[in-house]
Protein backbone atom coordinates (compact mmCIF):
# COMPACT_ATOMS: atom_id res chain seq x y z
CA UNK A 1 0.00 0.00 0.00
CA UNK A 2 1.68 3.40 -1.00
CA UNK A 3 1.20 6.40 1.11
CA UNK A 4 -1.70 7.20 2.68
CA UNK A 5 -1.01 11.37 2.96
CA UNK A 6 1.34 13.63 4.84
CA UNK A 7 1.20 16.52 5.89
CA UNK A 8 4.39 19.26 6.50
CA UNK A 9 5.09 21.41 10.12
CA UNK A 10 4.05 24.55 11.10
CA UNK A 11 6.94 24.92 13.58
CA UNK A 12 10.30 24.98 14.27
CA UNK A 13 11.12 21.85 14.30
CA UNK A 14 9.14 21.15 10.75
CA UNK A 15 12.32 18.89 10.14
CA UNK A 16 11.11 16.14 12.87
CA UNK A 17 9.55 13.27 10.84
CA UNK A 18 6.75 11.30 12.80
CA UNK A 19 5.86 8.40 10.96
CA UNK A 20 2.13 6.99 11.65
CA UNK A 21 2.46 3.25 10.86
CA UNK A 22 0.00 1.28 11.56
CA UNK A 23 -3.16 1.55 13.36
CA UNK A 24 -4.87 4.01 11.13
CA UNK A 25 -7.72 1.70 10.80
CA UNK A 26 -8.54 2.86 14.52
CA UNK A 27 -9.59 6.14 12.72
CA UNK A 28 -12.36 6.65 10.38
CA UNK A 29 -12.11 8.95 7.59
CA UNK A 30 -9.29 10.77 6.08
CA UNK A 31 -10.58 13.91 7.40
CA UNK A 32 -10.78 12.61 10.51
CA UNK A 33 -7.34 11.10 10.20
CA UNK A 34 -5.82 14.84 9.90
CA UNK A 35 -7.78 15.99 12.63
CA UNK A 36 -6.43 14.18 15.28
CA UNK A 37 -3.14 14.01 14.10
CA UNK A 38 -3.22 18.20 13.99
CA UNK A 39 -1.89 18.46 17.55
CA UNK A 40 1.56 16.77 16.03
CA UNK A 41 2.43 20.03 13.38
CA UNK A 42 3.56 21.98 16.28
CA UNK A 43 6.69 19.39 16.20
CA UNK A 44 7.09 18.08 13.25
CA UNK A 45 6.01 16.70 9.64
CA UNK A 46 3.60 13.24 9.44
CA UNK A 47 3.25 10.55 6.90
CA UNK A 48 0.71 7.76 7.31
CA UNK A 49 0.48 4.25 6.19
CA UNK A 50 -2.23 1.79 5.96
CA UNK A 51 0.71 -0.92 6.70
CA UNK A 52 -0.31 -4.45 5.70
CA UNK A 53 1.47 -7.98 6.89
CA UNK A 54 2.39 -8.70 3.27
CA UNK A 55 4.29 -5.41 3.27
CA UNK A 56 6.75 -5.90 6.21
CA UNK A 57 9.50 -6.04 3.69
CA UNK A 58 8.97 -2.14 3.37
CA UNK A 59 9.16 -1.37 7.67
CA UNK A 60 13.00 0.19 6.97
CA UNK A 61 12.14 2.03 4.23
CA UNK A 62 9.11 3.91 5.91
CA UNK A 63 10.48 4.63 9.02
CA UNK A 64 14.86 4.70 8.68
CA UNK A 65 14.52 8.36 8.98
CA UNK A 66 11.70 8.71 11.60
CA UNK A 67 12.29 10.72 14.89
CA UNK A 68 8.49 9.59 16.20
CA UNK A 69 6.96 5.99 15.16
CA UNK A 70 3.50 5.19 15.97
CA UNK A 71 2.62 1.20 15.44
CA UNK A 72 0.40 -1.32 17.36
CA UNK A 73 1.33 -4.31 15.65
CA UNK A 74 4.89 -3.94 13.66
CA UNK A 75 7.61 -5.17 15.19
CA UNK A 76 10.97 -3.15 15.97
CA UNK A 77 13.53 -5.56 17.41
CA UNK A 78 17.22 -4.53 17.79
CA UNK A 79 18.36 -4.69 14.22
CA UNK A 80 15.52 -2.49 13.24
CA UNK A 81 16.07 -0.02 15.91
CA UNK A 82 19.81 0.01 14.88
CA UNK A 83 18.75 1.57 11.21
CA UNK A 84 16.69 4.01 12.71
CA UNK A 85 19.71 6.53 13.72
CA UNK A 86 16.79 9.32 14.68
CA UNK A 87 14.46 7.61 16.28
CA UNK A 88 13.04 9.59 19.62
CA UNK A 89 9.81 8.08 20.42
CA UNK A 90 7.98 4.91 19.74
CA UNK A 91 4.68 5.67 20.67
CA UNK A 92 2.59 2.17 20.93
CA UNK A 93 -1.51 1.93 20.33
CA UNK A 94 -2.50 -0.11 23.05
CA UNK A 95 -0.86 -1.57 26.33
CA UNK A 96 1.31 -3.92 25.24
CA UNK A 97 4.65 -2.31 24.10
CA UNK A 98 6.45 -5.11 24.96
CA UNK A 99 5.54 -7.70 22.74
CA UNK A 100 6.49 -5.44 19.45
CA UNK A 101 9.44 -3.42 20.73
CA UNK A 102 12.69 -4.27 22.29
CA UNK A 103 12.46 -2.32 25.16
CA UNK A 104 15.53 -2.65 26.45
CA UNK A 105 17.37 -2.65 23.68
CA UNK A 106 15.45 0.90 22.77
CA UNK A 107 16.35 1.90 26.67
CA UNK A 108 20.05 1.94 25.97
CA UNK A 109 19.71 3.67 23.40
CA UNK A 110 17.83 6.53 24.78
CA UNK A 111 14.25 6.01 22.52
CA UNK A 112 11.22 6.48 24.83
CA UNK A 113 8.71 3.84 24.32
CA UNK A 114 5.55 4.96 25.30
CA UNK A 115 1.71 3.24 25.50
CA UNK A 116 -2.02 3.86 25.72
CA UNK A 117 -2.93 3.20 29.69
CA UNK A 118 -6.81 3.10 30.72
CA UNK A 119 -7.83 3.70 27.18
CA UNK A 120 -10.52 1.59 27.12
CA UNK A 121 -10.74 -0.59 29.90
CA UNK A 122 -14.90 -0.95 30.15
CA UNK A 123 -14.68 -2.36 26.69
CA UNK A 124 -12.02 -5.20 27.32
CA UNK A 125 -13.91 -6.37 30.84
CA UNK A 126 -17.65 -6.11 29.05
CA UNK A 127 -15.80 -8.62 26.40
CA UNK A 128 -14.18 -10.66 28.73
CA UNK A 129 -17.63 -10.95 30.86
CA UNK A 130 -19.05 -11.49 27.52
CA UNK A 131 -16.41 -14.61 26.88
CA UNK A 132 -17.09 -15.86 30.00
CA UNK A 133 -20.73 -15.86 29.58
CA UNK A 134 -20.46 -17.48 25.87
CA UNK A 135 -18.37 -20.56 27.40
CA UNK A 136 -20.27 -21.21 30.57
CA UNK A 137 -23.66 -21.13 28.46
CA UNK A 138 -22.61 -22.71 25.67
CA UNK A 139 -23.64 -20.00 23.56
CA UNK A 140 -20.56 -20.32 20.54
CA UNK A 141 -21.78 -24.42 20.39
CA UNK A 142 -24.94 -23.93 20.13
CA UNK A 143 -24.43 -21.01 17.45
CA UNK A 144 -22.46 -23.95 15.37
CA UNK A 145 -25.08 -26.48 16.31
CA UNK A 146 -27.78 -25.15 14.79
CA UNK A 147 -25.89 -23.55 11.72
CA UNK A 148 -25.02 -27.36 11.23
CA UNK A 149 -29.03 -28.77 11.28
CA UNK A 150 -28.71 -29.98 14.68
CA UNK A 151 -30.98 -29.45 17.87
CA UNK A 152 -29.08 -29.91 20.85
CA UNK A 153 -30.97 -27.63 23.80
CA UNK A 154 -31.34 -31.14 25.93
CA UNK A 155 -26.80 -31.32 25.51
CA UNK A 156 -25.86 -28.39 26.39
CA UNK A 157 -26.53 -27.72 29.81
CA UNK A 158 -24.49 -24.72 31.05
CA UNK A 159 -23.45 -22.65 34.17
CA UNK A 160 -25.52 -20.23 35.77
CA UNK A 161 -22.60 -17.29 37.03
CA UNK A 162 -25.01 -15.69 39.79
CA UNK A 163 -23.98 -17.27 43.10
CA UNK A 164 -21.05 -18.20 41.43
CA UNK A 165 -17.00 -17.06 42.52
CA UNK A 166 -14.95 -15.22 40.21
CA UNK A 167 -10.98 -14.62 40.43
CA UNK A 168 -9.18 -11.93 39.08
CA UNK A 169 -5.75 -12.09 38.43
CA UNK A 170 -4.88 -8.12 38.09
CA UNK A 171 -6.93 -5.84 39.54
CA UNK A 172 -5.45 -3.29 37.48
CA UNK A 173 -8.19 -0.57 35.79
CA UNK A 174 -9.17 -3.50 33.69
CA UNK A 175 -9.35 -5.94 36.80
CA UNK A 176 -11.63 -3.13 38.22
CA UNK A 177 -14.00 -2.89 36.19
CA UNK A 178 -14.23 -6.17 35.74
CA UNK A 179 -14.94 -6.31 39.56
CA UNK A 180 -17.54 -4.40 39.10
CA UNK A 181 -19.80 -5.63 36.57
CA UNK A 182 -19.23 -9.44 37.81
CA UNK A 183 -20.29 -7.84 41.60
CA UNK A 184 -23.50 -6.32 39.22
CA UNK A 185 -23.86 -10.18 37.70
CA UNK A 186 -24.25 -11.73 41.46
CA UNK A 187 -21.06 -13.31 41.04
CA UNK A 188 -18.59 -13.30 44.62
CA UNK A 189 -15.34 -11.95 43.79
CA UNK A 190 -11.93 -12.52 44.22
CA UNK A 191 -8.46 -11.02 43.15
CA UNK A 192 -4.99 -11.62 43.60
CA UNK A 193 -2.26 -9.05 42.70
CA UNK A 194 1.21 -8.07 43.87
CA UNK A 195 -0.09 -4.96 45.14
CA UNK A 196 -2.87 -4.92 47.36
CA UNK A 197 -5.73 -2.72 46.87
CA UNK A 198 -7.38 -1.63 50.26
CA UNK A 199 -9.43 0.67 48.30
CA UNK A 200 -11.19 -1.91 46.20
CA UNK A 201 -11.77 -4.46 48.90
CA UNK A 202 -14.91 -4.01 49.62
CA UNK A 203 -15.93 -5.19 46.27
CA UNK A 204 -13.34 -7.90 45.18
CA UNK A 205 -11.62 -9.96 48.29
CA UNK A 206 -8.00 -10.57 48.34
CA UNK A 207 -6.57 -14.14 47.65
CA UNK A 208 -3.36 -15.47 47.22
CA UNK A 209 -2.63 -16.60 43.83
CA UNK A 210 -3.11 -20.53 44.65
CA UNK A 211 -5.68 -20.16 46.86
CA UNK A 212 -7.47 -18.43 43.95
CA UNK A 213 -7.04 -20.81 41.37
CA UNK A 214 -8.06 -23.74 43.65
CA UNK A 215 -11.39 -21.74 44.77
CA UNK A 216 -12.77 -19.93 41.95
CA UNK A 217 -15.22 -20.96 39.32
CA UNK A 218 -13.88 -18.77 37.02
CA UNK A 219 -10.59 -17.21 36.82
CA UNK A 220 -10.35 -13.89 34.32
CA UNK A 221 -6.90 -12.92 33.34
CA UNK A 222 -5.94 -8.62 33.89
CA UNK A 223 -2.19 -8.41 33.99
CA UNK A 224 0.56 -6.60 32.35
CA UNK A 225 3.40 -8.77 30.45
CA UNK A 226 6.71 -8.79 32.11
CA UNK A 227 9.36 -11.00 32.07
CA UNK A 228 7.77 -12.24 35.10
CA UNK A 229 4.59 -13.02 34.55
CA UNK A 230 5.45 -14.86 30.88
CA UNK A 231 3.12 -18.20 31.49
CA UNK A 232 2.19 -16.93 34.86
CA UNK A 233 -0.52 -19.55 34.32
CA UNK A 234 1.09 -23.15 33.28
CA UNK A 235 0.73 -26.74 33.66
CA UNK A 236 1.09 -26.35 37.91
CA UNK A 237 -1.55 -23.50 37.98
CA UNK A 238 -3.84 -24.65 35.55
CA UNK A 239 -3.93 -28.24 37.96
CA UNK A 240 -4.95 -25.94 40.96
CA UNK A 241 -7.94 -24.36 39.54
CA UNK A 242 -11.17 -26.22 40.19
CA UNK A 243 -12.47 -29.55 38.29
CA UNK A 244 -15.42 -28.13 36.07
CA UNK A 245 -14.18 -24.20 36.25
CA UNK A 246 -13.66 -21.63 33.61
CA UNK A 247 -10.61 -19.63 32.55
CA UNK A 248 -10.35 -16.48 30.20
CA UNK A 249 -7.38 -14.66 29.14
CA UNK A 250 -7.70 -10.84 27.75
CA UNK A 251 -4.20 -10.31 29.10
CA UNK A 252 -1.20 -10.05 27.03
CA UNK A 253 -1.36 -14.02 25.30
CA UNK A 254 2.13 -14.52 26.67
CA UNK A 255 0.84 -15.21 30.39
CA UNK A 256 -1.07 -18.48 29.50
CA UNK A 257 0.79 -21.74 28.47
CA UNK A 258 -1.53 -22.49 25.49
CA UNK A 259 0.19 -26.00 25.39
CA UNK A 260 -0.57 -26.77 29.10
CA UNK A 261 -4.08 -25.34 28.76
CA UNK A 262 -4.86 -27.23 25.90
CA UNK A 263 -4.25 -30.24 27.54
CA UNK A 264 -6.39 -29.17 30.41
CA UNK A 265 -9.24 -28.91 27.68
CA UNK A 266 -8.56 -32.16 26.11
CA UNK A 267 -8.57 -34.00 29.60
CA UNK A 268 -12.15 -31.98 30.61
CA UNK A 269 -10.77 -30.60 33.97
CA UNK A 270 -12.08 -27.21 32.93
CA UNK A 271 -15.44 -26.76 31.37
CA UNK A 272 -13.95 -24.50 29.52
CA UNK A 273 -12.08 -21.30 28.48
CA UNK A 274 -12.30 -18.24 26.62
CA UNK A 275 -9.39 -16.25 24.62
CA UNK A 276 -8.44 -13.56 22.64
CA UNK A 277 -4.96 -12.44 22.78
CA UNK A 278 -2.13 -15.39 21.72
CA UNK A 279 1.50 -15.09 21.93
CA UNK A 280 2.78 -15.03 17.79
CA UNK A 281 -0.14 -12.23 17.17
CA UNK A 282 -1.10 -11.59 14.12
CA UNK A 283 -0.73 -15.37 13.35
CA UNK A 284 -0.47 -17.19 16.33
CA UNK A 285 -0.27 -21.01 16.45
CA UNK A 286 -3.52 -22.40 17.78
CA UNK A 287 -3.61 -25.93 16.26
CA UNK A 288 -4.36 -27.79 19.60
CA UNK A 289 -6.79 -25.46 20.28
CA UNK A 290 -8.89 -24.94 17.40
CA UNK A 291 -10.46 -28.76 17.34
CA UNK A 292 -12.04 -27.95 20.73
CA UNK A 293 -15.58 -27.53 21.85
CA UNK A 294 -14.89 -25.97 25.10
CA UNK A 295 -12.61 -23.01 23.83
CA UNK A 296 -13.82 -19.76 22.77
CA UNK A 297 -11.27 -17.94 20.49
CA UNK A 298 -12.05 -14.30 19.68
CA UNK A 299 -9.07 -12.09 17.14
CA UNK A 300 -7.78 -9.67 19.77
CA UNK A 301 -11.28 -7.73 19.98
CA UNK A 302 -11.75 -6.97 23.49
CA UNK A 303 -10.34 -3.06 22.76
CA UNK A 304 -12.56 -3.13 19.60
CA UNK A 305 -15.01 -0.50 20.22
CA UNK A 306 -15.19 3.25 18.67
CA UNK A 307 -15.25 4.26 21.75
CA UNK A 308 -11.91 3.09 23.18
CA UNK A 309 -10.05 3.28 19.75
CA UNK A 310 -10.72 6.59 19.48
CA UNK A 311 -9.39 7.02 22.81
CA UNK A 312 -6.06 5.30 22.43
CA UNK A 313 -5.45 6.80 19.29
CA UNK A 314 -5.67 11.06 21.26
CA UNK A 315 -3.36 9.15 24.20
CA UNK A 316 -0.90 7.93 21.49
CA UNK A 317 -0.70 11.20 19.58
CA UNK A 318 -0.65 13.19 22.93
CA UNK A 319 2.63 10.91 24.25
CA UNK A 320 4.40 12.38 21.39
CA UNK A 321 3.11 15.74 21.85
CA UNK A 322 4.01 15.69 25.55
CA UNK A 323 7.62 14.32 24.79
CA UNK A 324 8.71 17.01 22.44
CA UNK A 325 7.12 19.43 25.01
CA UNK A 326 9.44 18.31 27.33
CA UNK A 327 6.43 16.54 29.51
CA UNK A 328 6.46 12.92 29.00
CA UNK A 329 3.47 10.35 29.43
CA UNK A 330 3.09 7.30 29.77
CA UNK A 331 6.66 6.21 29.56
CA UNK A 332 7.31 2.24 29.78
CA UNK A 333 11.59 2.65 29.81
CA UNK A 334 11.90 5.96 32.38
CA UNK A 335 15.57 5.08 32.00
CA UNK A 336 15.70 5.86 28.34
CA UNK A 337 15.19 9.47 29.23
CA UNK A 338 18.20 9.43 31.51
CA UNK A 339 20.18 8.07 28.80
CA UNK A 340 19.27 10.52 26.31
């Protein structure tokens, strides 16, 4: 796909180049597209792609002589970042920076990587209470039974989530608000989270991790990936959580072993589960999962709403702003501005 438009500076620094690289689909119509990327003219010069898989071959060529990148799902590893000599700012759509940029390999060399915090975190908990929902009523197999002639309301008896336990791992802004509308659903909830969170006890009880998994009927996924919490739920946790439960993931897909949780499926200690990130995104490798009734797989929609992509597109676009106003936001590597 050639280029979508540009559009020169009105400042002094007209020379910047910010290069908009993916993500554009977030906003609808070309007029709209120059609207909310007005703020950036102040700075610096844009150019905006409508960048497409088949065209990763061209990443260096849009971006070598960028100063601001904006992408959500390009990847800029080390050898990428080395043949970007101006690069400032990455500014990522979305949360999770880390699984398309080389953070600290952008850290030493002094390039902020910034994300989209709290842009729309009632839309990913209404989809992961609507994922839970679909698997515990059976509502994705008995969309495909009837599509396929058959009437199967006597086989598919499902779980009724009032009265029911819920445990949140994360009870970040997304963990809260899932708290709230599973409180709203009758459910009793539950979280676990490195950092307690006195203020929020009083809807959601504290657990320790283990204690969780072995107690809940459902366990919903709400935490940032780190190094640390890469298959935070495997094989060992996965054994823990109750025979018959339900687990759903709208976390980063790099905190649930999809191998260990597909066997969990196959062996029917779960009822079942309910996903929609995967590491390997856009084409993640979902072979043992795919042949199974009791998974729900969803494209990495939860944060598809207009109403949170409009959202994290202003945040993005106001992180580059900020920087070159000498007010960061929303900085994921603080140290890369002490290196600069």
């Amino acid at each position: 796909m050639p280029l979508l438009g540009e559009r020169a500076g009105k400042g002094p620094g007209a020379d910047r180049t910010f290069v908009f690289l993916d993500g554009l689909e977030f906003i609808a119509g070309e007029r709209e597209y120059e609207r909310v990327l007005e703020p950036l003219l102040e700075f610096g010069s844009y150019r905006y792609y409508k960048n497409r898989l088949e065209e990763s071959h061209l990443l260096l060529e849009r971006i070598r002589d960028a100063h601001a990148v904006f992408l959500d799902w390009s990847r800029l590893d080390a050898g990428v970042l080395d043949s970007c000599p101006r690069l400032e700012i990455v500014s990522y759509i979305g949360v999770g920076a880390a699984s398309f940029v080389d953070i600290p390999e952008a850290t030493r060399r002094g390039i902020v990587v910034t994300n989209t915090p709290d842009y729309g975190n009632r839309s990913v908990a209404e989809h992961a209470l609507g994922l839970i929902l679909a698997v515990a009523r059976n509502i994705v197999r008995g969309d495909r039974d009837l599509r396929a002639g058959r009437w199967t309301s006597a086989e598919r008896e499902g779980v009724q989530l009032s009265g029911r336990s819920i445990g949140l791992v994360g009870l970040g802004s997304v963990g809260r608000e899932m708290a709230r509308l599973c409180r709203a659903v009758g459910m009793q909830v539950f979280y676990y989270d490195p950092r307690r969170r006195p203020e929020m006890e009083d809807t959601a009880a504290y657990l320790e991790l283990d204690e969780l998994l072995s107690r809940c009927d459902v366990v919903s996924l709400h935490v940032a990936y780190t190094p640390e919490t890469r298959n935070l739920i495997g094989a060992r946790e996965l054994s823990l959580m109750k025979p018959g439960s339900i687990l759903v993931n709208t976390s980063r897909g790099e905190v649930l072993d999809l191998h260990a949780l597909a066997a969990a499926l196959r062996e029917g200690s779960l009822f079942g589960a309910g996903l929609d990130n995967y590491p390997g995104e856009p084409h993640p490798h979902l072979d043992e999962l795919v042949g199974l009734e009791n998974v729900v797989l969803t494209p990495h929609i939860a944060f598809n709403t207009r109403e949170a992509k409009d959202r994290m597109t202003a945040i993005a676009v106001d992180n580059v702003v900020s920087f070159y106003r000498g007010e960061p936001r929303n900085v994921m590597n603080p140290g890369a501005l002490r290196a600069r």
